[in-house]
PDB file of N, CA and C in Angstrom:
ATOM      1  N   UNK A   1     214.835  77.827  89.426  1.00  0.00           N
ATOM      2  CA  UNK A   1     213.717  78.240  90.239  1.00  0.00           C
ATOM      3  C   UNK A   1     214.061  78.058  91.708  1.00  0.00           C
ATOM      4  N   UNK A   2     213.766  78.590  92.148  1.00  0.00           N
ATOM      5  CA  UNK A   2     213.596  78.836  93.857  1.00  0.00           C
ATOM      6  C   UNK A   2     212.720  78.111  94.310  1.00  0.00           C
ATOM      7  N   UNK A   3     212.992  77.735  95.420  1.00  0.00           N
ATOM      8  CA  UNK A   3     212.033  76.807  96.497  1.00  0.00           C
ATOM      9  C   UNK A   3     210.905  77.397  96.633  1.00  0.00           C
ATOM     10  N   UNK A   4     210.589  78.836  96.819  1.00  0.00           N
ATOM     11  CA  UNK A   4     209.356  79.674  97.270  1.00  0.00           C
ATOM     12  C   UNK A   4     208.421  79.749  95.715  1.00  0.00           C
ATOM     13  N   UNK A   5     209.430  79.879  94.464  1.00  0.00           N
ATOM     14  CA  UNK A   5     208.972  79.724  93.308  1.00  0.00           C
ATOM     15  C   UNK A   5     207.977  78.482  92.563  1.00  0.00           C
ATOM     16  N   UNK A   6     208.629  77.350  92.894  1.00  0.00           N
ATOM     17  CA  UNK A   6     208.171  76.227  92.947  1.00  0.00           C
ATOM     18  C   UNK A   6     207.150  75.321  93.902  1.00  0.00           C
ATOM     19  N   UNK A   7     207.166  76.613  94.987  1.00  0.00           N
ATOM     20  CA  UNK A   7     205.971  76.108  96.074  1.00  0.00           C
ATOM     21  C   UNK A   7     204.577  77.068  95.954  1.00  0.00           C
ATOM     22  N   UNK A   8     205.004  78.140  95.046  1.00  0.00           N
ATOM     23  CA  UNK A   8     203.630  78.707  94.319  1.00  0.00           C
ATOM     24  C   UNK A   8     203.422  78.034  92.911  1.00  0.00           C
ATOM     25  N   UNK A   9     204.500  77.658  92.415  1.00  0.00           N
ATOM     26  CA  UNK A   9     203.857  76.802  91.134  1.00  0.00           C
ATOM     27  C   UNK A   9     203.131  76.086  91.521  1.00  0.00           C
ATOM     28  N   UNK A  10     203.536  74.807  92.309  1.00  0.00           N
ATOM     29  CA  UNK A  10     202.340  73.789  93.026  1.00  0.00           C
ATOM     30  C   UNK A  10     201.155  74.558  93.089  1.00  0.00           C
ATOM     31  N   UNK A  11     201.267  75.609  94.092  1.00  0.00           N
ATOM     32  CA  UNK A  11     199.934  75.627  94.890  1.00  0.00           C
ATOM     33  C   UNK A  11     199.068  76.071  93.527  1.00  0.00           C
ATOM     34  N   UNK A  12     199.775  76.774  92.733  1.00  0.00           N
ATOM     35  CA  UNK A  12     198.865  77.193  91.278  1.00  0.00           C
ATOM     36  C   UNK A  12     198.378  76.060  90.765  1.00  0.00           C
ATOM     37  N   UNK A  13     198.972  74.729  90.374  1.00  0.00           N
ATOM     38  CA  UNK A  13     198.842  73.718  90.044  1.00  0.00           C
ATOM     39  C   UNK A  13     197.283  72.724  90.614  1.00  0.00           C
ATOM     40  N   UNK A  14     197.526  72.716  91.833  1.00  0.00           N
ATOM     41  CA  UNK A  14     196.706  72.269  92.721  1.00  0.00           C
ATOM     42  C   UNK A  14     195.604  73.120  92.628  1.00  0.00           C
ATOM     43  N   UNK A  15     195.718  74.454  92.710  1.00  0.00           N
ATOM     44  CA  UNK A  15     194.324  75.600  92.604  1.00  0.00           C
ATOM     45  C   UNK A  15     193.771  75.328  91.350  1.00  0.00           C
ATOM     46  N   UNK A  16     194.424  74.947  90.218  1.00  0.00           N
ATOM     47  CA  UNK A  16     193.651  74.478  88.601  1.00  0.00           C
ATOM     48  C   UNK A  16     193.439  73.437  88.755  1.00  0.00           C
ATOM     49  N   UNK A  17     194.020  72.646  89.669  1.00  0.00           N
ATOM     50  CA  UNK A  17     193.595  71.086  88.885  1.00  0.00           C
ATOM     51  C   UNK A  17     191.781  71.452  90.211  1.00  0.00           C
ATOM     52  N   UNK A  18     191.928  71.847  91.345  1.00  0.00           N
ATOM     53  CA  UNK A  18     190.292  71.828  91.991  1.00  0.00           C
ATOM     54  C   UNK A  18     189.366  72.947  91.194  1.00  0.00           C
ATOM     55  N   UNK A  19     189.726  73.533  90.548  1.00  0.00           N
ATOM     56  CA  UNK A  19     189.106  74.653  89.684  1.00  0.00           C
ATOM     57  C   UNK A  19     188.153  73.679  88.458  1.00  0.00           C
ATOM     58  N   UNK A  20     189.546  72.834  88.033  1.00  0.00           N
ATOM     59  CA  UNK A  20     188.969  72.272  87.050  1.00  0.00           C
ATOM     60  C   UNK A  20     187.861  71.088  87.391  1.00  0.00           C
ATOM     61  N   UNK A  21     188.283  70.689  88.055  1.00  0.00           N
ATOM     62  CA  UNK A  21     187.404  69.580  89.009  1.00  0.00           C
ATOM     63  C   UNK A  21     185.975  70.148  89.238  1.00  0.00           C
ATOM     64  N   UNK A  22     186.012  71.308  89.928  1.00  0.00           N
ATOM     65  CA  UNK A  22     184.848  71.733  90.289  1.00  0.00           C
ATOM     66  C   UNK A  22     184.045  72.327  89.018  1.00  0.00           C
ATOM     67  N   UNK A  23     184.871  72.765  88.196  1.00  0.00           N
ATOM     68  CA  UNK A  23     183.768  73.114  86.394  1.00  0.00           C
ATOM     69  C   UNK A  23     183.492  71.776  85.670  1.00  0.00           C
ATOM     70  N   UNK A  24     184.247  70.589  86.454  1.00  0.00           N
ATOM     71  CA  UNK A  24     183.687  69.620  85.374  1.00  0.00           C
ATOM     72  C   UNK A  24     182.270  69.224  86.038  1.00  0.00           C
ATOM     73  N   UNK A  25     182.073  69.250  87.447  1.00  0.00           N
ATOM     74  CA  UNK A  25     181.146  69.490  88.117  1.00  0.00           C
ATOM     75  C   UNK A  25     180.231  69.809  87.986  1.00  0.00           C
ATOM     76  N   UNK A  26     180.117  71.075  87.854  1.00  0.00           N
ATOM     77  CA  UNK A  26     179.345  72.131  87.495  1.00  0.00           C
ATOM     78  C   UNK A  26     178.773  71.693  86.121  1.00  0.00           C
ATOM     79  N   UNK A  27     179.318  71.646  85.311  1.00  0.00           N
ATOM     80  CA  UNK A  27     178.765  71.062  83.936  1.00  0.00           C
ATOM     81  C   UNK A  27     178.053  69.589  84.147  1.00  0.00           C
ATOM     82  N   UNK A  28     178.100  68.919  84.592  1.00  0.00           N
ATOM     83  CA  UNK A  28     177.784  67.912  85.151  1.00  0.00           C
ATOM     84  C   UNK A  28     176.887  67.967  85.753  1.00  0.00           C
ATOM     85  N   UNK A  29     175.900  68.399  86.291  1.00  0.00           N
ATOM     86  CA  UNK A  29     174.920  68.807  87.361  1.00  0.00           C
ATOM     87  C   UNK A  29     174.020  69.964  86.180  1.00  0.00           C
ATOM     88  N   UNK A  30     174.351  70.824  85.464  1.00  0.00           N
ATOM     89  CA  UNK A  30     174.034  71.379  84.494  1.00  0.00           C
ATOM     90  C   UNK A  30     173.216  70.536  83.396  1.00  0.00           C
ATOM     91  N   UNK A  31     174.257  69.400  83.102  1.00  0.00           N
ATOM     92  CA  UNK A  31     173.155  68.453  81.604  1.00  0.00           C
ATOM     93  C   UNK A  31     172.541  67.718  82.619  1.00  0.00           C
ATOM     94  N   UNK A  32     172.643  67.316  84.148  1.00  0.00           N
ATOM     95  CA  UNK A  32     171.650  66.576  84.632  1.00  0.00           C
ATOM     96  C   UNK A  32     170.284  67.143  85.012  1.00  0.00           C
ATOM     97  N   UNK A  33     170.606  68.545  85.202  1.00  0.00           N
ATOM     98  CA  UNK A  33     169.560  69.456  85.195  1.00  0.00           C
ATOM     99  C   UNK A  33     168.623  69.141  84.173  1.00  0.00           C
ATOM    100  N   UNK A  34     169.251  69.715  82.995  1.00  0.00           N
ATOM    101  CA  UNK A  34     168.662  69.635  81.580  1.00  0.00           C
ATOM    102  C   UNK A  34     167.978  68.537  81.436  1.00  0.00           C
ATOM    103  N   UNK A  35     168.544  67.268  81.546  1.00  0.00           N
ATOM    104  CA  UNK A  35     168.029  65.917  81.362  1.00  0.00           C
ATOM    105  C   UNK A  35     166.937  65.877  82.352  1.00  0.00           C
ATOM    106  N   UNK A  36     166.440  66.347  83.524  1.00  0.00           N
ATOM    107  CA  UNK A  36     165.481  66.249  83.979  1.00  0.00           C
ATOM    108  C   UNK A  36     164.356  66.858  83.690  1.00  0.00           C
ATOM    109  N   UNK A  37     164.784  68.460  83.235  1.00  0.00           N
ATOM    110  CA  UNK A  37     163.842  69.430  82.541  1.00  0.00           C
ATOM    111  C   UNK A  37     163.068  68.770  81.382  1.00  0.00           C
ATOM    112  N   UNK A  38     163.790  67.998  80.215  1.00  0.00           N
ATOM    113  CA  UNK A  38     163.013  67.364  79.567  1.00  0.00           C
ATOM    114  C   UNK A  38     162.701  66.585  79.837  1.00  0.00           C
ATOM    115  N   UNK A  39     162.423  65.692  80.797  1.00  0.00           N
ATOM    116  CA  UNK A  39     162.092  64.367  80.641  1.00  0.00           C
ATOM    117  C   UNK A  39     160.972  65.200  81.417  1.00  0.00           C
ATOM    118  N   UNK A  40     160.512  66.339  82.200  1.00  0.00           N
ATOM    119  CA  UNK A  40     159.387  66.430  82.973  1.00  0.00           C
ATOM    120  C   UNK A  40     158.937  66.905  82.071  1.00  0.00           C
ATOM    121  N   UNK A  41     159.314  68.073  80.853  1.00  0.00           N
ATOM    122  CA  UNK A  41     158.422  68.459  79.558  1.00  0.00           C
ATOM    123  C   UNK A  41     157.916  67.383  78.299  1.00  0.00           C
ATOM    124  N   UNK A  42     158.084  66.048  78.690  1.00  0.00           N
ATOM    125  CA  UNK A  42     157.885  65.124  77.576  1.00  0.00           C
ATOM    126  C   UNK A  42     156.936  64.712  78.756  1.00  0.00           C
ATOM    127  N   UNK A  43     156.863  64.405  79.970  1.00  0.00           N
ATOM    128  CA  UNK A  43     155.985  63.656  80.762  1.00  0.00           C
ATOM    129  C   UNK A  43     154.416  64.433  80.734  1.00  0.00           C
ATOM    130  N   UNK A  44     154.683  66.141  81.173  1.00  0.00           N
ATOM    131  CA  UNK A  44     153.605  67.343  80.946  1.00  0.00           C
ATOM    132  C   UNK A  44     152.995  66.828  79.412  1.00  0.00           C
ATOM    133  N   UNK A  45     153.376  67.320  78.125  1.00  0.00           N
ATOM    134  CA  UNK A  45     153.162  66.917  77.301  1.00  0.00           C
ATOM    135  C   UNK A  45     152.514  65.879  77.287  1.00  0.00           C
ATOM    136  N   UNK A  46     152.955  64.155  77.372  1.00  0.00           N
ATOM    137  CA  UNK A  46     151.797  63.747  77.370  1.00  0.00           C
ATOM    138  C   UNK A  46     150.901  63.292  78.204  1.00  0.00           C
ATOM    139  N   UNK A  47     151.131  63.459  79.463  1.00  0.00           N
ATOM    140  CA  UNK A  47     149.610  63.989  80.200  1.00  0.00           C
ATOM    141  C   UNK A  47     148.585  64.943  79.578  1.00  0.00           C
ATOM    142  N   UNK A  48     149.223  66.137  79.523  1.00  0.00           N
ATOM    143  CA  UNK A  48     148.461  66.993  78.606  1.00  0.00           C
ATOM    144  C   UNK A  48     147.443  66.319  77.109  1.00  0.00           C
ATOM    145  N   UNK A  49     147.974  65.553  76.595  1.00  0.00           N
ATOM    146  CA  UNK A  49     147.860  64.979  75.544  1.00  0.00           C
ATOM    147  C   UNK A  49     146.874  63.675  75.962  1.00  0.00           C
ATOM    148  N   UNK A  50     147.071  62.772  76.935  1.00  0.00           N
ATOM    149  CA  UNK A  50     145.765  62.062  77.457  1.00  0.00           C
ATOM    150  C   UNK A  50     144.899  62.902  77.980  1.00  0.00           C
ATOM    151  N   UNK A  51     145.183  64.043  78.454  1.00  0.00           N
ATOM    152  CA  UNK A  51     143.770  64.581  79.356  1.00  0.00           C
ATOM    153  C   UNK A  51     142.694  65.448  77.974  1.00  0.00           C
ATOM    154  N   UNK A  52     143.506  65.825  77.452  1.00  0.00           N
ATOM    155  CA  UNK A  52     142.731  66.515  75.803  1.00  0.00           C
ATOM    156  C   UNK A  52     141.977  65.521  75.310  1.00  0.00           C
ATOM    157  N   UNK A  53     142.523  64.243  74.960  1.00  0.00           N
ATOM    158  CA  UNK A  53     142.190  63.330  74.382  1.00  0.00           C
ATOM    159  C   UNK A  53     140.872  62.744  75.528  1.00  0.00           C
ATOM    160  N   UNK A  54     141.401  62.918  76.635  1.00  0.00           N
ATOM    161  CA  UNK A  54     139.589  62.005  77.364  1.00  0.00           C
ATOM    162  C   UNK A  54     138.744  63.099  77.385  1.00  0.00           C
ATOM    163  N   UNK A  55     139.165  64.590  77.829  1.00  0.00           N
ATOM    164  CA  UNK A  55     138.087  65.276  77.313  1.00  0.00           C
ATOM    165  C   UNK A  55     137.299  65.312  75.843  1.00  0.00           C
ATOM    166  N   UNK A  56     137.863  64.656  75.140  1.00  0.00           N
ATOM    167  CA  UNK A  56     137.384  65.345  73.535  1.00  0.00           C
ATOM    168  C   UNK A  56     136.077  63.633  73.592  1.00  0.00           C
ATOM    169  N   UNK A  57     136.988  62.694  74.160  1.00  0.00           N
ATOM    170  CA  UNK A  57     136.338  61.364  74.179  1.00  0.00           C
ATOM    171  C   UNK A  57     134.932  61.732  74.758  1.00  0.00           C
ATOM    172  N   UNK A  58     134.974  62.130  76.383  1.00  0.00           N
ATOM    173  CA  UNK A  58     133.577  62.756  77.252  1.00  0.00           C
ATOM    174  C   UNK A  58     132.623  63.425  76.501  1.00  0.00           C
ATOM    175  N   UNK A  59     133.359  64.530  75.551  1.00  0.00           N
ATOM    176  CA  UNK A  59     132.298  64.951  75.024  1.00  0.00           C
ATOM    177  C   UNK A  59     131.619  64.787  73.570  1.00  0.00           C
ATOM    178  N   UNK A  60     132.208  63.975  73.068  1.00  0.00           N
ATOM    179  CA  UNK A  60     131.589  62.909  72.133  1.00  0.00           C
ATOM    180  C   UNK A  60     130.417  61.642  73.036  1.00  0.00           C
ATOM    181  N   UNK A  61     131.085  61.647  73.628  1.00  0.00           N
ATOM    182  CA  UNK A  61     129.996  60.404  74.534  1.00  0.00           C
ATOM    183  C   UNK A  61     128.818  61.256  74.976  1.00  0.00           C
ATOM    184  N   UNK A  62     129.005  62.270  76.043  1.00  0.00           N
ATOM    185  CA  UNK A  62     127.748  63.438  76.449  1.00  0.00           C
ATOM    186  C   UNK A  62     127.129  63.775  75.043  1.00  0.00           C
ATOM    187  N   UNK A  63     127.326  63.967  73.539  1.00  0.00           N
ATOM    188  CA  UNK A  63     126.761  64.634  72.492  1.00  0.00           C
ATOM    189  C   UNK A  63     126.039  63.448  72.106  1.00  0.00           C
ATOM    190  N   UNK A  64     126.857  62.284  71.666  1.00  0.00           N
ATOM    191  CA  UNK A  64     126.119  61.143  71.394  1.00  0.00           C
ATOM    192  C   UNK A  64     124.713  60.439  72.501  1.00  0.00           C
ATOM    193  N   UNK A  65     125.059  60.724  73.746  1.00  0.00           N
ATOM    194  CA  UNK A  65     124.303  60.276  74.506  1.00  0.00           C
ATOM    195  C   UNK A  65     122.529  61.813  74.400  1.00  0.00           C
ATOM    196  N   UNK A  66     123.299  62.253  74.406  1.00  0.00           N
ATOM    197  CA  UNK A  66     122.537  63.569  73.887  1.00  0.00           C
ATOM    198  C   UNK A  66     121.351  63.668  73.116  1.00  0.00           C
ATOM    199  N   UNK A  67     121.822  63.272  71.831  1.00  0.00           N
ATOM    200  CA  UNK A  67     121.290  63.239  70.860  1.00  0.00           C
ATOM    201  C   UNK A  67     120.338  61.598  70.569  1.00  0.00           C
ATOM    202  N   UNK A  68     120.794  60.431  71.395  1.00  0.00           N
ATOM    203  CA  UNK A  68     120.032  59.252  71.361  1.00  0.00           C
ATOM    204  C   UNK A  68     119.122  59.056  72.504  1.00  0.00           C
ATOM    205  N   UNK A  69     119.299  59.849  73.895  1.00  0.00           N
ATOM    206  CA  UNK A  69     118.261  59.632  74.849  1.00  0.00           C
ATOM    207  C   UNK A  69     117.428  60.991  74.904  1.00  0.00           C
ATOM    208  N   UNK A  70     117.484  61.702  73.649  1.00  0.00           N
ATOM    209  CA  UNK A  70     116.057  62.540  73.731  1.00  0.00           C
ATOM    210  C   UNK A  70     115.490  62.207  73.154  1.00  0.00           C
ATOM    211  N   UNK A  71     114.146  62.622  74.053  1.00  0.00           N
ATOM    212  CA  UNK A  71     112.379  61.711  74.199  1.00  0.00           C
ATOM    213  C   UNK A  71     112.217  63.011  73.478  1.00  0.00           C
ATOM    214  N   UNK A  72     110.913  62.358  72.610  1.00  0.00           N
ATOM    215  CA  UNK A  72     110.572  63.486  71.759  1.00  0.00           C
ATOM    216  C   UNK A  72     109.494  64.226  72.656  1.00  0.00           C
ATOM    217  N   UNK A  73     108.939  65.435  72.239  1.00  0.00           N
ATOM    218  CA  UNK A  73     108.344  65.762  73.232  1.00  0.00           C
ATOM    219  C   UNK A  73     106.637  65.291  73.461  1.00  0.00           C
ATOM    220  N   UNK A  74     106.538  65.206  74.495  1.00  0.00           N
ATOM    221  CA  UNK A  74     104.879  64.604  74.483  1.00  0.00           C
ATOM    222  C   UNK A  74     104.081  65.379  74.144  1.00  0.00           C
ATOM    223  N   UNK A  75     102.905  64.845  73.583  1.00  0.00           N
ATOM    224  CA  UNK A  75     101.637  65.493  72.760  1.00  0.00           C
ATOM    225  C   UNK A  75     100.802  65.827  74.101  1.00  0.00           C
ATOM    226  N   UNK A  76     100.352  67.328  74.133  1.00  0.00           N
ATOM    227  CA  UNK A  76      99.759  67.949  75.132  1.00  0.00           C
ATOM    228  C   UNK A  76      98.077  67.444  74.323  1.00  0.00           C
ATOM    229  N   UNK A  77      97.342  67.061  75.214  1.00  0.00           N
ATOM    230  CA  UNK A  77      95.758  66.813  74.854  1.00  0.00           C
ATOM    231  C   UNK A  77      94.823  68.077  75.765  1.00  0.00           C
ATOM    232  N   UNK A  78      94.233  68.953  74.449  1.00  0.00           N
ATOM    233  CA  UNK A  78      93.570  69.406  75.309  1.00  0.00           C
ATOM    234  C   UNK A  78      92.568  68.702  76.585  1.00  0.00           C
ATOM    235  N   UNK A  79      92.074  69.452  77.311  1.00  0.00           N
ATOM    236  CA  UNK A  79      91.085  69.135  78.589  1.00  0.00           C
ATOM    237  C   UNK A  79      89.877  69.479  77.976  1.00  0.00           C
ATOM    238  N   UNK A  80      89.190  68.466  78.713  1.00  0.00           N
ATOM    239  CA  UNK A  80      87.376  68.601  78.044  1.00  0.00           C
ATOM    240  C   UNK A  80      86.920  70.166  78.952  1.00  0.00           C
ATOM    241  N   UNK A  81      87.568  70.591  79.572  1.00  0.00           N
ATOM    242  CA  UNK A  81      86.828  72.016  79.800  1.00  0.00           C
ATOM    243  C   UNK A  81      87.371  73.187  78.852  1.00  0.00           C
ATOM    244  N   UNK A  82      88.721  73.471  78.593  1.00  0.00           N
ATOM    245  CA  UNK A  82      89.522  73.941  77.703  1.00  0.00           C
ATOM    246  C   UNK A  82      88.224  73.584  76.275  1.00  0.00           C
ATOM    247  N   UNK A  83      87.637  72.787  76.030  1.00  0.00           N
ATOM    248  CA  UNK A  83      87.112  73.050  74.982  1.00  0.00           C
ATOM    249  C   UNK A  83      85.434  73.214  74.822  1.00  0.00           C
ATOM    250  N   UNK A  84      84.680  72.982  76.503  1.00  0.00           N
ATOM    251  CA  UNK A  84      84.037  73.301  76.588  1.00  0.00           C
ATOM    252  C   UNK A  84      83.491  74.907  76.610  1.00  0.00           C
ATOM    253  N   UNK A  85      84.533  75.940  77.403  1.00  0.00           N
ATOM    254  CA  UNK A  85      84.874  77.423  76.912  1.00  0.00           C
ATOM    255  C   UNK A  85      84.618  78.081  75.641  1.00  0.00           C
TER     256      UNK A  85
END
């Protein structure tokens, strides 16, 4: 091999080894991506999942409360003119 031969092998060498460097990178930043994506779709989820749950709670409490603080309705008495007519 030639000097000029062997000074493009290098530089080929050197161009794969930062090639490779930079895809291990890249993949790298990729599952950290990922790993964040789920951990914010498990966090949504159960937020989602307490806020269902206190709504369903509220309105068991509003139905129950509902149904124990109604006054029955009051007895209308006629008026002594109403039956003087």
């Amino acid at each position: 091999m030639s000097k000029m031969e062997q000074r493009d092998a290098e530089a080929r060498r050197a161009a794969q080894a930062l090639w490779n460097k930079n895809q291990q990178r890249t993949a790298e930043v990729l599952k950290d991506k990922e790993k964040a994506r789920q951990a914010d779709a498990l966090k949504t989820a159960r937020l989602r999942e307490l806020r269902l749950a206190k709504v369903a709670a509220d309105e068991k409490v509003a139905a129950d409360e509902k149904t124990v603080a109604k006054p029955s309705a009051p007895v209308r008495r006629k008026s002594r003119k109403a039956e003087a007519v």
